[in-house]
C-alpha atoms as a PDB file:
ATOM      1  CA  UNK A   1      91.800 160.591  97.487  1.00  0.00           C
ATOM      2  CA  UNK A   2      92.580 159.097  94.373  1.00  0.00           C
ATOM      3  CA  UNK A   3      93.393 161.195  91.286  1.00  0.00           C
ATOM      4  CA  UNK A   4      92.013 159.939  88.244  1.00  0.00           C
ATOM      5  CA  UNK A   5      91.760 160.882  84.022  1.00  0.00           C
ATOM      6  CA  UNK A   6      89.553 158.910  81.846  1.00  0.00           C
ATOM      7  CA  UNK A   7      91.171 159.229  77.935  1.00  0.00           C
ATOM      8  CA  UNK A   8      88.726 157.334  75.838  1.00  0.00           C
ATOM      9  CA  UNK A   9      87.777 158.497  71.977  1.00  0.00           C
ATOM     10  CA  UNK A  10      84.398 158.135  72.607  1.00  0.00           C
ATOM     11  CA  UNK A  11      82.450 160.770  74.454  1.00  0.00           C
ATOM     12  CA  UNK A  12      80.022 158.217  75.640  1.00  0.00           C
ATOM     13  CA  UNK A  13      81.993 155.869  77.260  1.00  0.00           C
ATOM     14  CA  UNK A  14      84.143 158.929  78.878  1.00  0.00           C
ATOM     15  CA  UNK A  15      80.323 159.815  80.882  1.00  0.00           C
ATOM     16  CA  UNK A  16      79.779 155.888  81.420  1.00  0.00           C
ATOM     17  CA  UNK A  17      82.873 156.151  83.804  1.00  0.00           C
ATOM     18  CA  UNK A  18      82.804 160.089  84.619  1.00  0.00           C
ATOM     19  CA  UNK A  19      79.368 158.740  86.086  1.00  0.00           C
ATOM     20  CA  UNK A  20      80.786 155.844  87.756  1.00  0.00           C
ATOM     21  CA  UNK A  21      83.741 157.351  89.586  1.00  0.00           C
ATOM     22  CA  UNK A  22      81.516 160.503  90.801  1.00  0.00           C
ATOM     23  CA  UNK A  23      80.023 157.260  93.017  1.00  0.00           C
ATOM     24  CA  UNK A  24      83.065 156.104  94.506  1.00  0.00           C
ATOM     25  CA  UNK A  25      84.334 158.364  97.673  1.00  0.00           C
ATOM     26  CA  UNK A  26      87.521 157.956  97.193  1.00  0.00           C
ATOM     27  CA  UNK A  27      87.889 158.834  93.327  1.00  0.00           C
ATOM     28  CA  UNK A  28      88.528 162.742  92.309  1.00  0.00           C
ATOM     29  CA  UNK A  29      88.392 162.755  88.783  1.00  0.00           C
ATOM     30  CA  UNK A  30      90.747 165.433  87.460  1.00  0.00           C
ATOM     31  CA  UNK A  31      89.998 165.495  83.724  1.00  0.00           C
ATOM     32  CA  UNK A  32      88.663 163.734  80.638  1.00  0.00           C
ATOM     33  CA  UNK A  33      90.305 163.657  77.148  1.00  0.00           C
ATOM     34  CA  UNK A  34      89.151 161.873  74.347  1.00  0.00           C
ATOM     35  CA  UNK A  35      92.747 162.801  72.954  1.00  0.00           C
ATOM     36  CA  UNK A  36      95.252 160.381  73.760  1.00  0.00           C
ATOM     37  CA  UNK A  37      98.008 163.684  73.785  1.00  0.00           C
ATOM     38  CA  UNK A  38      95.120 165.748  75.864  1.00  0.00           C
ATOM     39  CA  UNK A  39      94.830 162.911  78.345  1.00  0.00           C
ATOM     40  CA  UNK A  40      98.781 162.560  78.824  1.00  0.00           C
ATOM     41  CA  UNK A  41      99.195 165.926  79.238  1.00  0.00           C
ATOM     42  CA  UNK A  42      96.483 165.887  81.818  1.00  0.00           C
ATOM     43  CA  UNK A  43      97.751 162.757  83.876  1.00  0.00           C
ATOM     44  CA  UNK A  44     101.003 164.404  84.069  1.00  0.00           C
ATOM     45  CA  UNK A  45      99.927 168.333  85.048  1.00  0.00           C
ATOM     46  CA  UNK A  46      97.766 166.526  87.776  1.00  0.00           C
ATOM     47  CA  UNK A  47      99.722 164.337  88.930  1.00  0.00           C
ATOM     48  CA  UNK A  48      96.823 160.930  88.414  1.00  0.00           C
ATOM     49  CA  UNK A  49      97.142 158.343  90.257  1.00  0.00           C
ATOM     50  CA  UNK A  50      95.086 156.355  88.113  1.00  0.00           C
ATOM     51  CA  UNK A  51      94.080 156.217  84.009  1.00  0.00           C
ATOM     52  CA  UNK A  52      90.916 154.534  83.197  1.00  0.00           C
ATOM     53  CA  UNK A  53      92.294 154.143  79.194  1.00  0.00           C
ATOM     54  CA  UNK A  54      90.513 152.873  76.040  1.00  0.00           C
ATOM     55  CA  UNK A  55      92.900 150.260  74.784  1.00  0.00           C
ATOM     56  CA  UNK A  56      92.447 151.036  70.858  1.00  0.00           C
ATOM     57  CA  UNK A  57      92.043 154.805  69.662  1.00  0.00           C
ATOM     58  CA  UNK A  58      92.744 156.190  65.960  1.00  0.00           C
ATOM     59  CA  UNK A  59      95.404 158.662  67.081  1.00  0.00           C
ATOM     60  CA  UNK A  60      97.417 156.455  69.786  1.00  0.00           C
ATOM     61  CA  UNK A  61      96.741 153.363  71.049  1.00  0.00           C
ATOM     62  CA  UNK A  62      96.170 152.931  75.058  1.00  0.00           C
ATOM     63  CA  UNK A  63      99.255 150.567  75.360  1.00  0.00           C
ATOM     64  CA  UNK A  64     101.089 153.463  73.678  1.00  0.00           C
ATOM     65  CA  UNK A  65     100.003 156.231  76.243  1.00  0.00           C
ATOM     66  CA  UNK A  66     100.940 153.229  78.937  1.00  0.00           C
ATOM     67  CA  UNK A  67     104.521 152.842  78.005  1.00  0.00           C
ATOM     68  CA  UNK A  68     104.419 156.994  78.097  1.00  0.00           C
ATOM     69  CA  UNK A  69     103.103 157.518  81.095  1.00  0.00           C
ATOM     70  CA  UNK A  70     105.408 155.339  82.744  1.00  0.00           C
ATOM     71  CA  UNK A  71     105.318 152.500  86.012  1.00  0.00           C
ATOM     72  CA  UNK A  72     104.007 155.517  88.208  1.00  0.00           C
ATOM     73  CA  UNK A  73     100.564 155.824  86.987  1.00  0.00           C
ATOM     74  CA  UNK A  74      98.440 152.897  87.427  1.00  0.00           C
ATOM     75  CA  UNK A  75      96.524 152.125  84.245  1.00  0.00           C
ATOM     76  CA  UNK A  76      92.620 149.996  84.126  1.00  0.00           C
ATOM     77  CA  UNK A  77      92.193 149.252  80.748  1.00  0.00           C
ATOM     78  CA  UNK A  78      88.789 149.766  79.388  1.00  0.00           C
ATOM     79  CA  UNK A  79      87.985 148.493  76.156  1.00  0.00           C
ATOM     80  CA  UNK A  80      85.227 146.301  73.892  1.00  0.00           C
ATOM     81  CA  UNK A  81      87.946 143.508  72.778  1.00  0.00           C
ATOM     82  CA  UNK A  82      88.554 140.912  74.715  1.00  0.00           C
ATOM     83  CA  UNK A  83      91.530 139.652  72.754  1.00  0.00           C
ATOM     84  CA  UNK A  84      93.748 142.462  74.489  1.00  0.00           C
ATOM     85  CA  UNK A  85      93.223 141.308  77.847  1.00  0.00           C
ATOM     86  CA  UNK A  86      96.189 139.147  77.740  1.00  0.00           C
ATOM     87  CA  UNK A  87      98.960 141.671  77.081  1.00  0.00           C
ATOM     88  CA  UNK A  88      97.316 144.390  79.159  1.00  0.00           C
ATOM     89  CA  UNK A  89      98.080 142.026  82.292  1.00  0.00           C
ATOM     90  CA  UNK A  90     102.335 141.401  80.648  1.00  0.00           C
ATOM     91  CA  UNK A  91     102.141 145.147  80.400  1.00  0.00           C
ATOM     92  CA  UNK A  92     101.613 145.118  84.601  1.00  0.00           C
ATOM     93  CA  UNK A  93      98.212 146.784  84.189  1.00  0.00           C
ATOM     94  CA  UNK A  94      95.808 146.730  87.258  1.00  0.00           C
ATOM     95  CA  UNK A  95      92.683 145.610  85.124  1.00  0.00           C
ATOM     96  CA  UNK A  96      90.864 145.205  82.255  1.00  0.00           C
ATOM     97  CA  UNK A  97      87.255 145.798  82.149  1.00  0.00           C
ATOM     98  CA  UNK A  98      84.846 144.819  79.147  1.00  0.00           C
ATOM     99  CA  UNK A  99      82.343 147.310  77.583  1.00  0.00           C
ATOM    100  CA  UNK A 100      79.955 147.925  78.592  1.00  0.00           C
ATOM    101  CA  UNK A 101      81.298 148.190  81.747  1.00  0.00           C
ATOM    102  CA  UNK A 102      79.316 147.280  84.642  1.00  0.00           C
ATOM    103  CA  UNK A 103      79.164 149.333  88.194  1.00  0.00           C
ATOM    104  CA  UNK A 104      79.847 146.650  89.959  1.00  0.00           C
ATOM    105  CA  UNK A 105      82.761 145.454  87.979  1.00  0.00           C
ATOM    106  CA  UNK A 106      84.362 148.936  88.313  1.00  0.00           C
ATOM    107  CA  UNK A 107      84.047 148.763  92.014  1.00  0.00           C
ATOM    108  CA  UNK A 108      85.532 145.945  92.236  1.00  0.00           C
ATOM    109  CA  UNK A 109      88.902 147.552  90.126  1.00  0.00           C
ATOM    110  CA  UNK A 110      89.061 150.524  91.621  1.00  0.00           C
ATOM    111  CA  UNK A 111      89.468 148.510  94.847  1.00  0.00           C
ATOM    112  CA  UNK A 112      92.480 146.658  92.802  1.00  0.00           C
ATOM    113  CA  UNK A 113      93.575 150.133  92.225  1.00  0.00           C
ATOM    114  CA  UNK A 114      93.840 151.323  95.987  1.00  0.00           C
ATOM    115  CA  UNK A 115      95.873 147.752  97.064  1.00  0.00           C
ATOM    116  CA  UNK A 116      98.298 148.511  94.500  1.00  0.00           C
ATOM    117  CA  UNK A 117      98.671 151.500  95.251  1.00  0.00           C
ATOM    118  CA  UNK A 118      98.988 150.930  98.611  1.00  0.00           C
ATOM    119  CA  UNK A 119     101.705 148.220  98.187  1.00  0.00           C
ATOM    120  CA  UNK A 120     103.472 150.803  96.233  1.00  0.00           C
ATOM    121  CA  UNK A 121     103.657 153.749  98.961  1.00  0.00           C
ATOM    122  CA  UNK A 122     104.907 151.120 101.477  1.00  0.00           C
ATOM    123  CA  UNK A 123     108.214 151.258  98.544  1.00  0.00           C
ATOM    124  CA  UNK A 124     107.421 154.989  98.189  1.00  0.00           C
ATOM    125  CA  UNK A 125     110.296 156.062 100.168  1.00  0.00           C
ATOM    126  CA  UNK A 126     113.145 154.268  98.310  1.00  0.00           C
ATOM    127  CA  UNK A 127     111.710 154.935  94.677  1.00  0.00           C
ATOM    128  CA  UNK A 128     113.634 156.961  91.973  1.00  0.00           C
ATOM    129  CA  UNK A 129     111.973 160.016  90.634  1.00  0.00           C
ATOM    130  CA  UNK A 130     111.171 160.349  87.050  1.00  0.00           C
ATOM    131  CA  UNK A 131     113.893 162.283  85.584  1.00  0.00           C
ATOM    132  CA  UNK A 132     112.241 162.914  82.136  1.00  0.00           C
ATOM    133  CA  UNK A 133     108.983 164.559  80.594  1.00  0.00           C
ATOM    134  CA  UNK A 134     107.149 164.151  77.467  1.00  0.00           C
ATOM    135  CA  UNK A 135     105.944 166.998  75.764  1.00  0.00           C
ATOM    136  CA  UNK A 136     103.174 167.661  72.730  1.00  0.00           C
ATOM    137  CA  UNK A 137     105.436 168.709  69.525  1.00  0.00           C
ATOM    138  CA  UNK A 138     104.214 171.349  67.275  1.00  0.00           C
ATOM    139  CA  UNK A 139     104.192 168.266  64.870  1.00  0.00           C
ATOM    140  CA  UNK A 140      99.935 167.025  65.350  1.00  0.00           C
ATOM    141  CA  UNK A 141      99.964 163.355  67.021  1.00  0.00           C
ATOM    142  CA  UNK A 142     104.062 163.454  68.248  1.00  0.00           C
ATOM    143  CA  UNK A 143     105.067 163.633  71.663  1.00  0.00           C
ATOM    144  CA  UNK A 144     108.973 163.909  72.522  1.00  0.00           C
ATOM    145  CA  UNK A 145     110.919 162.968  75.630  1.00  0.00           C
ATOM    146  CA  UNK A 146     113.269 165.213  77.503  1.00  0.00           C
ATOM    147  CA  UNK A 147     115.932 164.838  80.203  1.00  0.00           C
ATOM    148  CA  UNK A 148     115.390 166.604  82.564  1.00  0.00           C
ATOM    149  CA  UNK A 149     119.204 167.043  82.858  1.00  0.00           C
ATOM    150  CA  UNK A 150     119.433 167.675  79.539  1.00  0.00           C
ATOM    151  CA  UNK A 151     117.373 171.557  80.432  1.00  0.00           C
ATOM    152  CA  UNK A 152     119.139 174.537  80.452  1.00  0.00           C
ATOM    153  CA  UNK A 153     116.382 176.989  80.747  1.00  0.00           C
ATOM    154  CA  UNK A 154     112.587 177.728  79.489  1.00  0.00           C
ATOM    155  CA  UNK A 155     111.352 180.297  77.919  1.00  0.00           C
ATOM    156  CA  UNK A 156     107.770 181.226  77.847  1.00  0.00           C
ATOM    157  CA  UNK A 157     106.337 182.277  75.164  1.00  0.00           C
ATOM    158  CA  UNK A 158     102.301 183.080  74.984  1.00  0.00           C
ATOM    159  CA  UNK A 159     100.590 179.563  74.740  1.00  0.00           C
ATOM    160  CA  UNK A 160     103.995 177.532  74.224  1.00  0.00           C
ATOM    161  CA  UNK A 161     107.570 177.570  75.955  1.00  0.00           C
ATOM    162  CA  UNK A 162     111.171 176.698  74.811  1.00  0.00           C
ATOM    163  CA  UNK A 163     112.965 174.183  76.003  1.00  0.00           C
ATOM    164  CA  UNK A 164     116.637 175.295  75.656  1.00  0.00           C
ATOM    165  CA  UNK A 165     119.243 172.287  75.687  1.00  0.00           C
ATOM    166  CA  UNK A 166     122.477 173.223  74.657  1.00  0.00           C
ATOM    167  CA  UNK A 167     121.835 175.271  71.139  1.00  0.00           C
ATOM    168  CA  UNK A 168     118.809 172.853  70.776  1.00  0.00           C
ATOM    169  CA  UNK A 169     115.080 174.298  71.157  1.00  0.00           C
ATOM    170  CA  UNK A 170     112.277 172.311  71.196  1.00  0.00           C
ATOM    171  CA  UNK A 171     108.855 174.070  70.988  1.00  0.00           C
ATOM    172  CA  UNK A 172     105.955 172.453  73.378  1.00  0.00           C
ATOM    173  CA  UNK A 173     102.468 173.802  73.846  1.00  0.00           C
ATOM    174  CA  UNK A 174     102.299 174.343  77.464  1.00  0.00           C
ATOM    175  CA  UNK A 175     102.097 177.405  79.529  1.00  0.00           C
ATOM    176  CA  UNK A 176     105.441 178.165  81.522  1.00  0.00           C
ATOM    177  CA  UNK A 177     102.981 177.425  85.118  1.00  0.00           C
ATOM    178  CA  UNK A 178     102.392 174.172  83.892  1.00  0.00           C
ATOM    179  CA  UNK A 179     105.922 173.329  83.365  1.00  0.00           C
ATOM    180  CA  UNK A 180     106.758 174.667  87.044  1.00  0.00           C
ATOM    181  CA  UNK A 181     104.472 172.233  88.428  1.00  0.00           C
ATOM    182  CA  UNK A 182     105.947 169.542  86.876  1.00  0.00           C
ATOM    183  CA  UNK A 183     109.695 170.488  87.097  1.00  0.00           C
ATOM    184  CA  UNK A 184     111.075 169.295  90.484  1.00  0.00           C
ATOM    185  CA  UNK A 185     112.011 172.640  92.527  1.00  0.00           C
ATOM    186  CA  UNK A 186     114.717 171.150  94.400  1.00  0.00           C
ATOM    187  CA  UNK A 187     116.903 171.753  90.707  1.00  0.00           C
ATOM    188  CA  UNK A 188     114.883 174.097  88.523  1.00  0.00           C
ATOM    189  CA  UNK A 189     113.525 177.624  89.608  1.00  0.00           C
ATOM    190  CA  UNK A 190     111.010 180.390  88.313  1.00  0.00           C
ATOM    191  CA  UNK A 191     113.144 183.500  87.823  1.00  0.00           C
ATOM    192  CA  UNK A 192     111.117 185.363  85.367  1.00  0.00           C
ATOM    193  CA  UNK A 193     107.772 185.763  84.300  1.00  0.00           C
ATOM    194  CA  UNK A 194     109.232 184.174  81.111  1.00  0.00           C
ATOM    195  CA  UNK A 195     111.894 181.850  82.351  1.00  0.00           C
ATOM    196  CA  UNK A 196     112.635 178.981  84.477  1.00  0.00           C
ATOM    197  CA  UNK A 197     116.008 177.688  85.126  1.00  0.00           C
ATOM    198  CA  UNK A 198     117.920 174.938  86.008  1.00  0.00           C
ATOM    199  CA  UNK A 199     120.150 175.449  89.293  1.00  0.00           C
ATOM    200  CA  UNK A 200     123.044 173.196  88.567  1.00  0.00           C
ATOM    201  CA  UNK A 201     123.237 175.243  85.041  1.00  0.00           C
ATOM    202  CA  UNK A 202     124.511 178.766  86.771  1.00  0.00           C
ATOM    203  CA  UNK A 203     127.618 179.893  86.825  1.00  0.00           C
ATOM    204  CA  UNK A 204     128.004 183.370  87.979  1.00  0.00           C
ATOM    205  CA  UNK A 205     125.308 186.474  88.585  1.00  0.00           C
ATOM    206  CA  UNK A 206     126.060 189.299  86.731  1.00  0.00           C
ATOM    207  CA  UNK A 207     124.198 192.901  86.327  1.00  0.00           C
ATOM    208  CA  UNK A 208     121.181 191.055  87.121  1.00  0.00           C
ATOM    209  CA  UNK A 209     121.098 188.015  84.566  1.00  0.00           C
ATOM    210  CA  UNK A 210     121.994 184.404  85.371  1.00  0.00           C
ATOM    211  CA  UNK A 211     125.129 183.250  83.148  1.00  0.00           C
ATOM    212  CA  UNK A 212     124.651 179.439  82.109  1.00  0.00           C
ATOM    213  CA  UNK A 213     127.919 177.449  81.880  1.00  0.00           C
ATOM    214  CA  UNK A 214     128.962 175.425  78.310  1.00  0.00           C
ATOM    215  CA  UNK A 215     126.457 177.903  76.238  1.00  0.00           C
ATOM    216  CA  UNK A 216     126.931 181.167  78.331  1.00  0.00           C
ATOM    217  CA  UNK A 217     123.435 181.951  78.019  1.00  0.00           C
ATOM    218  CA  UNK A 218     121.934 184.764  79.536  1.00  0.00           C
ATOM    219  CA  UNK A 219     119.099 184.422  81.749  1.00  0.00           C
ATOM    220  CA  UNK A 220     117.303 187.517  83.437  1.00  0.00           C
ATOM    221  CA  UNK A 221     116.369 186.968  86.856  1.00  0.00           C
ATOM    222  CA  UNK A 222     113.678 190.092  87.831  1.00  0.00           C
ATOM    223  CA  UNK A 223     112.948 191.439  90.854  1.00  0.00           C
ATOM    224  CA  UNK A 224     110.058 189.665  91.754  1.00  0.00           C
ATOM    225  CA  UNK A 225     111.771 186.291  92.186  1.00  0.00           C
ATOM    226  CA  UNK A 226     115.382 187.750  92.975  1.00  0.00           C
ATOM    227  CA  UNK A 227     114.542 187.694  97.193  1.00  0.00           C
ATOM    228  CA  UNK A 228     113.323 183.415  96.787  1.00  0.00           C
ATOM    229  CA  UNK A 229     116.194 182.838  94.239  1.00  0.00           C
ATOM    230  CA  UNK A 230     118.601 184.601  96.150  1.00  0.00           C
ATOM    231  CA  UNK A 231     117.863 182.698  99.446  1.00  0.00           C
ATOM    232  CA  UNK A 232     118.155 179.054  97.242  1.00  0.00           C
ATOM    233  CA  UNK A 233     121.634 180.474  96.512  1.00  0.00           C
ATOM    234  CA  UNK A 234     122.545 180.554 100.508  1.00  0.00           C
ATOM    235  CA  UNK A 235     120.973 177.720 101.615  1.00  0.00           C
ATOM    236  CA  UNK A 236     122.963 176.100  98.510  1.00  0.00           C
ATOM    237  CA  UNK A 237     126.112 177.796 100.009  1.00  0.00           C
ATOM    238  CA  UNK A 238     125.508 176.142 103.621  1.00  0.00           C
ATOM    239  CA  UNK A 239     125.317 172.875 102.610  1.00  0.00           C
ATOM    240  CA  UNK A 240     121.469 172.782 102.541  1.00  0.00           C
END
């Protein structure tokens, strides 16, 4: 199957194409935003393979959330103006369908969709992994990138975590589950209810926290996830 998000700022183009992928049998649409951040945040906590993206919304343009979202996500751009259609294609985007879009037109993009992605997993094996996020700011309409190597910890905290880098915080609304799912696990780890860390940060264990090298943070690993953390450590220690 195909994961897909539709991010258009109209509600009734979103059910125009909501309509049209609950036709296809390979499409599973996993969310609709008609906020550009909403949609970005959803495309990245699912994992789409696939954005069908207006090209021109008040908040962020579609080209915008392209260059965000990165090579990995293969973008159809959906959109009333035909004068974008050009720089759509230099941006290496799989399509560009005019409004009102028609059924068979989709079909026949969504079938561009699968061959590219197709010719992609035959690459799949030899491709570098993302090594960065972005993030919705407590700032309305700003989005900010972070290294992943630049993480020490995060902290949960209600609806938001803390991204700790070095004395640096930076405050994102997510819930600390949806950052786990997007963190790989082979260098970060849930240790907490509250906090997730990253491996290569650690130091030493001591009286049950987690010291961080450079900042000496403390980090307090709990019970719960001390038996799973605790086996990472010796499978670290035989050479994985």
């Amino acid at each position: 199957m195909i994961k897909c998000v539709i991010i258009d700022d109209e509600q009734l183009a979103i059910n125009v194409i909501e309509m049209y992928v609950k036709k296809m049998p390979n499409l599973q649409l996993v969310g609709t935003a008609t906020n550009p951040l909403t949609g970005i945040e959803l495309v990245q906590q699912h994992k789409a393979d696939v954005v069908f993206l207006d090209i021109q919304m008040d908040e962020m343009g579609g080209i915008d959330v392209m260059k965000i979202l990165g090579p990995s996500v293969k973008v159809v751009f959906c959109t009333a103006f035909s004068e974008f259609a050009v720089t759509s294609y230099e941006l290496d985007a799989v399509d560009y369908l005019m409004k009102p879009v028609a059924f068979s037109r989709f079909v026949k993009a969504v079938q561009r969709v699968s061959n590219a992605i197709l010719s992609q997993s035959v690459v799949a094996s030899d491709a570098i992994p993302d090594d960065y996020i972005f993030v919705k700011a407590e700032q309305k309409g700003k989005m900010i990138k972070i290294n992943l190597d630049d993480i020490d910890f995060v902290e949960g905290m209600s609806n938001y975590v803390a991204f700790h880098r070095g004395k640096e915080r930076i405050l994102a609304y997510l819930t600390l589950k949806e950052v786990e799912e997007r963190l790989p696990a082979s260098h970060f780890m849930r240790v907490h209810k509250s906090y997730i860390v990253a491996l290569r940060q650690i130091t030493t264990i001591e009286n049950g926290d987690l010291v961080l090298k450079d900042t000496n943070d403390r980090v307090p690993l709990s019970n719960t996830y001390k038996q799973a953390f605790m086996d990472k450590m010796k499978s670290k220690l035989m050479g994985d």
